[in-house]
N, C-alpha and C. Protein backbone atom coordinates (compact mmCIF):
# COMPACT_ATOMS: atom_id res chain seq x y z
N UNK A 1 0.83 -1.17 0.00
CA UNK A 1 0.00 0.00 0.00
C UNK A 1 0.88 1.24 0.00
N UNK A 2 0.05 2.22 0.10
CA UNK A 2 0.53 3.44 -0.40
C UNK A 2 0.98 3.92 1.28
N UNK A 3 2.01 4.76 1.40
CA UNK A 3 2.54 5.56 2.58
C UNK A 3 2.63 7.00 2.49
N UNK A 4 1.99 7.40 3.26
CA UNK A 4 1.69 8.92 2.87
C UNK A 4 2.03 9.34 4.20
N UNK A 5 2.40 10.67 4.04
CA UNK A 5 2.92 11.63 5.52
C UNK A 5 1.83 11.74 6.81
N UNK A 6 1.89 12.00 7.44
CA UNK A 6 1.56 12.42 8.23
C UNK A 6 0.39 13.50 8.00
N UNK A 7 -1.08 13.69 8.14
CA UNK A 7 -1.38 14.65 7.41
C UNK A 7 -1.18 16.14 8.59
N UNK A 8 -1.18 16.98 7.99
CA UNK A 8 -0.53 18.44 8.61
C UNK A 8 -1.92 19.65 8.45
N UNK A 9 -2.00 20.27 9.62
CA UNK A 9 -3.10 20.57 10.02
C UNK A 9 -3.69 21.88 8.83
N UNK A 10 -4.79 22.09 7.96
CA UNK A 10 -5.44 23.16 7.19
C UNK A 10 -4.02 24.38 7.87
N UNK A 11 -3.90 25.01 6.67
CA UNK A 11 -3.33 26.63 7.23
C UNK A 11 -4.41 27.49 7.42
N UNK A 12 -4.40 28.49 7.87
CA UNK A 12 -5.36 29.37 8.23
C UNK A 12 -4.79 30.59 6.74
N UNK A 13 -5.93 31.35 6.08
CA UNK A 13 -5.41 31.99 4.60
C UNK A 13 -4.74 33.43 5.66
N UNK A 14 -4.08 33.83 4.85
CA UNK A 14 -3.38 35.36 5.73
C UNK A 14 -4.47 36.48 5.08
N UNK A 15 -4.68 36.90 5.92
CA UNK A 15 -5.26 38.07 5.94
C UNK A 15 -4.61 39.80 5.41
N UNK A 16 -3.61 39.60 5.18
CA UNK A 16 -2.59 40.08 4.90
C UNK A 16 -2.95 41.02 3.64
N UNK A 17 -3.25 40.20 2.49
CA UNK A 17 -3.65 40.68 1.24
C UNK A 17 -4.92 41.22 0.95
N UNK A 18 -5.54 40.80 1.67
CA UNK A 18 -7.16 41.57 1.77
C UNK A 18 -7.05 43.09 2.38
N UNK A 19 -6.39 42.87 3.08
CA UNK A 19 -6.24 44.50 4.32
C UNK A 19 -5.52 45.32 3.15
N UNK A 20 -4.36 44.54 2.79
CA UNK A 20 -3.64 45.82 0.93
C UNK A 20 -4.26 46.23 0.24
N UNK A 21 -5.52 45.20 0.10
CA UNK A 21 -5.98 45.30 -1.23
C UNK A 21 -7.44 46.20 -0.52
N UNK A 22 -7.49 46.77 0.81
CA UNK A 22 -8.68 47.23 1.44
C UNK A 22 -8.36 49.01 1.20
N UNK A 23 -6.77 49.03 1.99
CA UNK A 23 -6.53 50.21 1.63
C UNK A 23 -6.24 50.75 0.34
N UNK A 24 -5.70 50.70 -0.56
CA UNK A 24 -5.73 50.93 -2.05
C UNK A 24 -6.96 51.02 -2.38
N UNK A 25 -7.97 50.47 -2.51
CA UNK A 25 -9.30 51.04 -2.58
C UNK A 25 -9.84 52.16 -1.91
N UNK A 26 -9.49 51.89 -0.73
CA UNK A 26 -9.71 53.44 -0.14
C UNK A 26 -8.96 54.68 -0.51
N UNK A 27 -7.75 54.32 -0.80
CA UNK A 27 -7.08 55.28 -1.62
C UNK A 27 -7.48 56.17 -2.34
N UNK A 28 -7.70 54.97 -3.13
CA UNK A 28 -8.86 55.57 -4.86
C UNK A 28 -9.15 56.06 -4.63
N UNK A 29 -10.29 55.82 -3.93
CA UNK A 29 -11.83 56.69 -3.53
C UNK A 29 -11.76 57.83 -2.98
N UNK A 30 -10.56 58.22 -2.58
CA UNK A 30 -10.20 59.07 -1.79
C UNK A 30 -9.66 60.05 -2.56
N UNK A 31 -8.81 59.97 -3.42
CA UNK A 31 -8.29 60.39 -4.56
C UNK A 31 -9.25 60.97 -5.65
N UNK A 32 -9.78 60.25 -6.39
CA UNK A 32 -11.13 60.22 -7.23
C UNK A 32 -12.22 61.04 -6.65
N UNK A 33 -12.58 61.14 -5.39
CA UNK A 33 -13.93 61.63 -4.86
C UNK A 33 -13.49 63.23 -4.68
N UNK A 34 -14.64 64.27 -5.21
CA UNK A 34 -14.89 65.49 -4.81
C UNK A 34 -14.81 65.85 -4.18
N UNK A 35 -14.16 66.64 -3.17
CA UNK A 35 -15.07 66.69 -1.57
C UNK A 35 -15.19 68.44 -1.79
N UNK A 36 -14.95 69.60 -2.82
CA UNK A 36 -14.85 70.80 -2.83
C UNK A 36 -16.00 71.47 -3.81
N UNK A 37 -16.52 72.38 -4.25
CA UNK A 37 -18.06 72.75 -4.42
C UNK A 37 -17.70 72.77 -5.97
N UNK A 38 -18.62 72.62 -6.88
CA UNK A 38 -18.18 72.43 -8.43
C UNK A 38 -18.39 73.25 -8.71
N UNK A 39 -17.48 73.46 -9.66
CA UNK A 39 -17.00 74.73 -10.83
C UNK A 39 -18.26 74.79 -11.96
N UNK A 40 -18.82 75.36 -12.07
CA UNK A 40 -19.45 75.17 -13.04
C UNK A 40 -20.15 76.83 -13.98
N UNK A 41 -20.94 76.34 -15.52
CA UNK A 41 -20.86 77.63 -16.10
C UNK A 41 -22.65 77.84 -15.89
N UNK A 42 -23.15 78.88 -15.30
CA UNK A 42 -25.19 78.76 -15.33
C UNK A 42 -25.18 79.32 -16.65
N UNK A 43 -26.06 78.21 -17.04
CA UNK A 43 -26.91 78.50 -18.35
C UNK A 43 -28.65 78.49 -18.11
N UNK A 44 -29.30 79.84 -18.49
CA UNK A 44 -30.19 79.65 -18.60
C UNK A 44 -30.81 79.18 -19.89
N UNK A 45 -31.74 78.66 -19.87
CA UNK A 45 -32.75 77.98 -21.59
C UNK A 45 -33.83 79.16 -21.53
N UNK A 46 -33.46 79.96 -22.97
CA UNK A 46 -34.45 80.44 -23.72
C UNK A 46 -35.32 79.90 -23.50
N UNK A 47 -36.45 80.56 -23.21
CA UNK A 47 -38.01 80.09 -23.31
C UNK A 47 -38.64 81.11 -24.39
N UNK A 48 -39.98 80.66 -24.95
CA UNK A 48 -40.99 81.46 -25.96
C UNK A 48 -41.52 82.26 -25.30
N UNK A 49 -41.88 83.37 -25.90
CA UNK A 49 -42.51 84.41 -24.84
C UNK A 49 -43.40 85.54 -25.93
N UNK A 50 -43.94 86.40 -25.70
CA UNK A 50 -44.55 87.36 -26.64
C UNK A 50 -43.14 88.14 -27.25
N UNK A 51 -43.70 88.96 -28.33
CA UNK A 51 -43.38 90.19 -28.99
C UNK A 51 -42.96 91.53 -28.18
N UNK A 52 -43.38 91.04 -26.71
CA UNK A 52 -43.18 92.33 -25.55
C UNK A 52 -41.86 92.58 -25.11
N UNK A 53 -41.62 90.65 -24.88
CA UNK A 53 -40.41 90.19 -23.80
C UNK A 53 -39.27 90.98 -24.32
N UNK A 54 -38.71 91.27 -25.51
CA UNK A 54 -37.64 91.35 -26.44
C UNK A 54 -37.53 93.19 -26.20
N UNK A 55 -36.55 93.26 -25.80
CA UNK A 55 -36.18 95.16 -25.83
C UNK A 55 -34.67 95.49 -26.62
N UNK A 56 -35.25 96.30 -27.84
CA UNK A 56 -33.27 96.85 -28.18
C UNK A 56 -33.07 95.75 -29.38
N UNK A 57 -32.10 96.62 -29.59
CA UNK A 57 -31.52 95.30 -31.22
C UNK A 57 -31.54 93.97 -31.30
N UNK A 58 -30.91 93.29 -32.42
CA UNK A 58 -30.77 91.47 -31.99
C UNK A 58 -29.57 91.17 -31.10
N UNK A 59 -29.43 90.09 -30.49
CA UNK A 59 -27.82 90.13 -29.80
C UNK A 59 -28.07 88.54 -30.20
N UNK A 60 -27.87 88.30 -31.00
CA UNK A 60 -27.55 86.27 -31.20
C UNK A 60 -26.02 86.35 -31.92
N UNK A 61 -25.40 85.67 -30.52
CA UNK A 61 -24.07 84.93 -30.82
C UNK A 61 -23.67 83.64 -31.43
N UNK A 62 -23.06 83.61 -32.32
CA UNK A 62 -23.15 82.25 -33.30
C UNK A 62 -21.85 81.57 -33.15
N UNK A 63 -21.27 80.48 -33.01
CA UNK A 63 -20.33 79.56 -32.10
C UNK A 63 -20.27 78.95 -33.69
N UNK A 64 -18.79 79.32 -34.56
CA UNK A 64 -19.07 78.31 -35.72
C UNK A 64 -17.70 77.93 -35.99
N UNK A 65 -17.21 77.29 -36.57
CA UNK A 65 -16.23 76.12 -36.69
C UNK A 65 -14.70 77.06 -37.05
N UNK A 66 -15.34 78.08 -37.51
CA UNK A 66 -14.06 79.55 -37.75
C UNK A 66 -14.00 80.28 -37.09
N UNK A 67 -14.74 80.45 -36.10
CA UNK A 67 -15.02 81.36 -35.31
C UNK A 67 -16.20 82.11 -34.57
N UNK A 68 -16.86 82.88 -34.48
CA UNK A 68 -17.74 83.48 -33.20
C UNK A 68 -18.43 84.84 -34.19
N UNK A 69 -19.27 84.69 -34.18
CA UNK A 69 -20.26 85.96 -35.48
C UNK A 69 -21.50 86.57 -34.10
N UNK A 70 -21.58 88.14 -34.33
CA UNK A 70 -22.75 88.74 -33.60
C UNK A 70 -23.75 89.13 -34.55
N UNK A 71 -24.76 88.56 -34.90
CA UNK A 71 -25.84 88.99 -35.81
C UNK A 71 -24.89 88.65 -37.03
N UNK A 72 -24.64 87.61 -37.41
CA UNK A 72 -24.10 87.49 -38.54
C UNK A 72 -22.65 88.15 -39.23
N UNK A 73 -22.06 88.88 -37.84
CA UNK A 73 -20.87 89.63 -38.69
C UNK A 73 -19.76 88.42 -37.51
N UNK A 74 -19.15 88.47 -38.46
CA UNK A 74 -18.18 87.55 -37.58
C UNK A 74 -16.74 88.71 -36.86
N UNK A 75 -16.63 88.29 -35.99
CA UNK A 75 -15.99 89.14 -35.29
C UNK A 75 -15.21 88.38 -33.68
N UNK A 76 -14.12 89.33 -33.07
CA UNK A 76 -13.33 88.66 -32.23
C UNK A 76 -14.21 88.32 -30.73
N UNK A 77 -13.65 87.34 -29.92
CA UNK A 77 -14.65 87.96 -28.80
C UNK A 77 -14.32 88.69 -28.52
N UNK A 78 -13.55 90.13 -28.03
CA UNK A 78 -13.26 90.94 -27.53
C UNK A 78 -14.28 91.91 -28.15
N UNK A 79 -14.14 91.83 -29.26
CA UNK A 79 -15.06 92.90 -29.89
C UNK A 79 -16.23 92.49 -30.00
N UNK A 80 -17.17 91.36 -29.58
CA UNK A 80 -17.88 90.90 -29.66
C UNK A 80 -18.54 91.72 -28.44
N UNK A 81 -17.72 91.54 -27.39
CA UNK A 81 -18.11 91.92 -25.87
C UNK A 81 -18.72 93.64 -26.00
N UNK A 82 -17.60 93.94 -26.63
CA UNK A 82 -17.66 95.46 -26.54
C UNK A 82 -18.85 96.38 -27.30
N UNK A 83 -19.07 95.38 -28.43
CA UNK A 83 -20.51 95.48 -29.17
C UNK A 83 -21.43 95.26 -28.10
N UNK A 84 -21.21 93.89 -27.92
CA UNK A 84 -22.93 94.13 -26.79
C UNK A 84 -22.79 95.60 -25.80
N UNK A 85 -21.90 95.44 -25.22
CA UNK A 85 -21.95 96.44 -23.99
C UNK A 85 -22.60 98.48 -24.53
N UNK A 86 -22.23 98.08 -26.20
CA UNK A 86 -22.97 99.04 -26.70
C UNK A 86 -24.19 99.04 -26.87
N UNK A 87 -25.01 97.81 -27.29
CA UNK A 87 -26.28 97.54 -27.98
C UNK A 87 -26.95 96.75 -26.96
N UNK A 88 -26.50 96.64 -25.45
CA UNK A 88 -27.39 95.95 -24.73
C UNK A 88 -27.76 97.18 -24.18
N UNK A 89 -29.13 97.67 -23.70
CA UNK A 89 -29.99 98.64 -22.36
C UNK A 89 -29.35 98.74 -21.10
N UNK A 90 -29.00 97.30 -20.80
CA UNK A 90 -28.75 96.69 -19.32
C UNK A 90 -27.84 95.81 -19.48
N UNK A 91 -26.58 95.40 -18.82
CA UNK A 91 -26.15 94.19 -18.49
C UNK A 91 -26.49 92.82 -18.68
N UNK A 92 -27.71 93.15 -18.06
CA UNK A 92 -28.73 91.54 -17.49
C UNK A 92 -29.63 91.29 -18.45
N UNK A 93 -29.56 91.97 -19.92
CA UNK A 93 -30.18 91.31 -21.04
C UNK A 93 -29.79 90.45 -21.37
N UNK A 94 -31.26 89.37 -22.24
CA UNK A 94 -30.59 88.48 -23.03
C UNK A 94 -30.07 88.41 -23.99
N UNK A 95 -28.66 87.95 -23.95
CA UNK A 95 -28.18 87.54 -25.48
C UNK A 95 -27.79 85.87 -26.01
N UNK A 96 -28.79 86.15 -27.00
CA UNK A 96 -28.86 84.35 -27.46
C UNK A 96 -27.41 83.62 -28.12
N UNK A 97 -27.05 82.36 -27.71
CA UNK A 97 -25.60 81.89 -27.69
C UNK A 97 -25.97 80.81 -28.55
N UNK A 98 -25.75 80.77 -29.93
CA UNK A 98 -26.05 79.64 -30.96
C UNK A 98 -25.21 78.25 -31.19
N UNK A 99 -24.79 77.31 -31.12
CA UNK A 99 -23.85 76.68 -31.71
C UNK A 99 -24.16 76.22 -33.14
N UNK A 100 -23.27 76.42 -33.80
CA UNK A 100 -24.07 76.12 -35.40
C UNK A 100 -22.96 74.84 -35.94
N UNK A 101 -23.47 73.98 -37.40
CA UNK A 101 -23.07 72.73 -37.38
C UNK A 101 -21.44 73.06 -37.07
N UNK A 102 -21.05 71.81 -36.99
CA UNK A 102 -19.39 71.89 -37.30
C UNK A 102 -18.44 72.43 -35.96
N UNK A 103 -19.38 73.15 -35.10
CA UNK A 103 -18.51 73.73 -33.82
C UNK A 103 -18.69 72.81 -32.73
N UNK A 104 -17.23 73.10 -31.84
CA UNK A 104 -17.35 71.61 -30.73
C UNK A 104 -17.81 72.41 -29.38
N UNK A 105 -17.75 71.71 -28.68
CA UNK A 105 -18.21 72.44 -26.97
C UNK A 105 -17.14 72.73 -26.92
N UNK A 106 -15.87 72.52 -26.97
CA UNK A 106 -14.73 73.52 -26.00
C UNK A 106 -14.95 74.93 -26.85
N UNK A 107 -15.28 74.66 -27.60
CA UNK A 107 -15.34 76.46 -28.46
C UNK A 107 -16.60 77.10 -27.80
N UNK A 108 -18.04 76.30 -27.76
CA UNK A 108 -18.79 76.94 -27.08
C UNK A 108 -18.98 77.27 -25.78
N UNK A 109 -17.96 76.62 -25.10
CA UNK A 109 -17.34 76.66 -23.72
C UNK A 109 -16.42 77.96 -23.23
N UNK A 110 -15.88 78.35 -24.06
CA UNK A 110 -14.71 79.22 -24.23
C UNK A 110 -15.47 80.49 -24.76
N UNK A 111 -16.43 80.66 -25.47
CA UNK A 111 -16.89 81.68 -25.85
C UNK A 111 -18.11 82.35 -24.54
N UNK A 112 -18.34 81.05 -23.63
CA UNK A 112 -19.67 81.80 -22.88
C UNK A 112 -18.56 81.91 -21.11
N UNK A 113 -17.72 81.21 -21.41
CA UNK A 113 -16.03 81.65 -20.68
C UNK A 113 -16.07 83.50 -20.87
N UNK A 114 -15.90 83.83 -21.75
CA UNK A 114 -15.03 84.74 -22.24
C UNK A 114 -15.90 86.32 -22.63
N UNK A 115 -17.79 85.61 -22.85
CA UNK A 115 -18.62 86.58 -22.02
C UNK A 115 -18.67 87.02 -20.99
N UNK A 116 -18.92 85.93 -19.99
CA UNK A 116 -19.20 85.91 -18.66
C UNK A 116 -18.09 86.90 -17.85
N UNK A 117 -16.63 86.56 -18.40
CA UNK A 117 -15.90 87.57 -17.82
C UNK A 117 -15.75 89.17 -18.34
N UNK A 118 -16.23 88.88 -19.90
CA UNK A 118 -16.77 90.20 -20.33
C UNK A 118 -18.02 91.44 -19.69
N UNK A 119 -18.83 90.59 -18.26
CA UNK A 119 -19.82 91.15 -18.08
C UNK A 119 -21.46 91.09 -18.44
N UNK A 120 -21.43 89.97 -19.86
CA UNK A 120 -22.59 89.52 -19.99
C UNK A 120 -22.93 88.44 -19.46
N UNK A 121 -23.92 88.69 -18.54
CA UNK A 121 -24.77 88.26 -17.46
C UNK A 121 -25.79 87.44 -17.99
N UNK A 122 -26.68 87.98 -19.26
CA UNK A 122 -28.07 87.52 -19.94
C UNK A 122 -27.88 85.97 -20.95
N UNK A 123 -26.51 85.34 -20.51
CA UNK A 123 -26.96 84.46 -22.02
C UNK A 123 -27.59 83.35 -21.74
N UNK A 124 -28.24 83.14 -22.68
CA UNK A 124 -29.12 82.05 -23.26
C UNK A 124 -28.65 81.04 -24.30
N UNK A 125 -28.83 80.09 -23.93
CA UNK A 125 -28.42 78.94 -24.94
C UNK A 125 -29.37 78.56 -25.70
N UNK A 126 -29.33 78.08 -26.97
CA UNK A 126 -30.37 78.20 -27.83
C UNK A 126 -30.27 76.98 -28.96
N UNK A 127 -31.12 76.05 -29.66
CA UNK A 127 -30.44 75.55 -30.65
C UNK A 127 -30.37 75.85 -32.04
């Protein structure tokens, strides 16, 4: 017959690698998780309204693959800004923010960026 050892008692598994593999997850999470208030840009949505709502010239900003147009004239933002600040009544008017085909969000990102620090307060996103 066969002779075999002595048998030797189960090991107990180490715990060892679970506890590594506990903190590194916590890590992550720790790393990865928010804990500070988000950055973010307010957009209000155009709504329909009467023939009343509307005061003062057009102000629609157009977001297009060359560049940034006010009422159809294409122009810098800087001078974009400085136009409205002529042709708006108030600050806190609306001016409509278009994206037209072919333009990406970091451009339309960068352009309502670059109002906002210009002082226009009123924009509206529109499609």
């Amino acid at each position: 017959m066969f002779s075999f050892d002595t048998p030797r008692p189960p090991r107990r598994p180490s715990l060892t690698p679970m506890i590594d593999l506990v903190f590194l997850l916590l890590v992550f999470f720790m790393i990865s998780a928010r804990f500070g208030p988000e950055a973010g840009i307010g957009i209000v949505a155009a709504q329909g309204g009467g023939a009343g709502d509307w005061q003062g010239p057009p102000r629609l900003i157009e977001v297009r693959p060359d560049g940034l147009s006010l009422n159809g004239q294409a122009m810098a933002p800087d001078a974009i800004a400085a136009e409205l600040a002529r042709i708006t009544p108030a600050p806190g008017d609306p001016v409509l923010l278009r994206a037209r085909d072919g333009a990406d969000l970091q451009a339309l990102v960068d352009a309502m960026d670059a109002l906002g620090r210009a002082g226009v307060a009123g924009l509206m996103l529109v499609e």
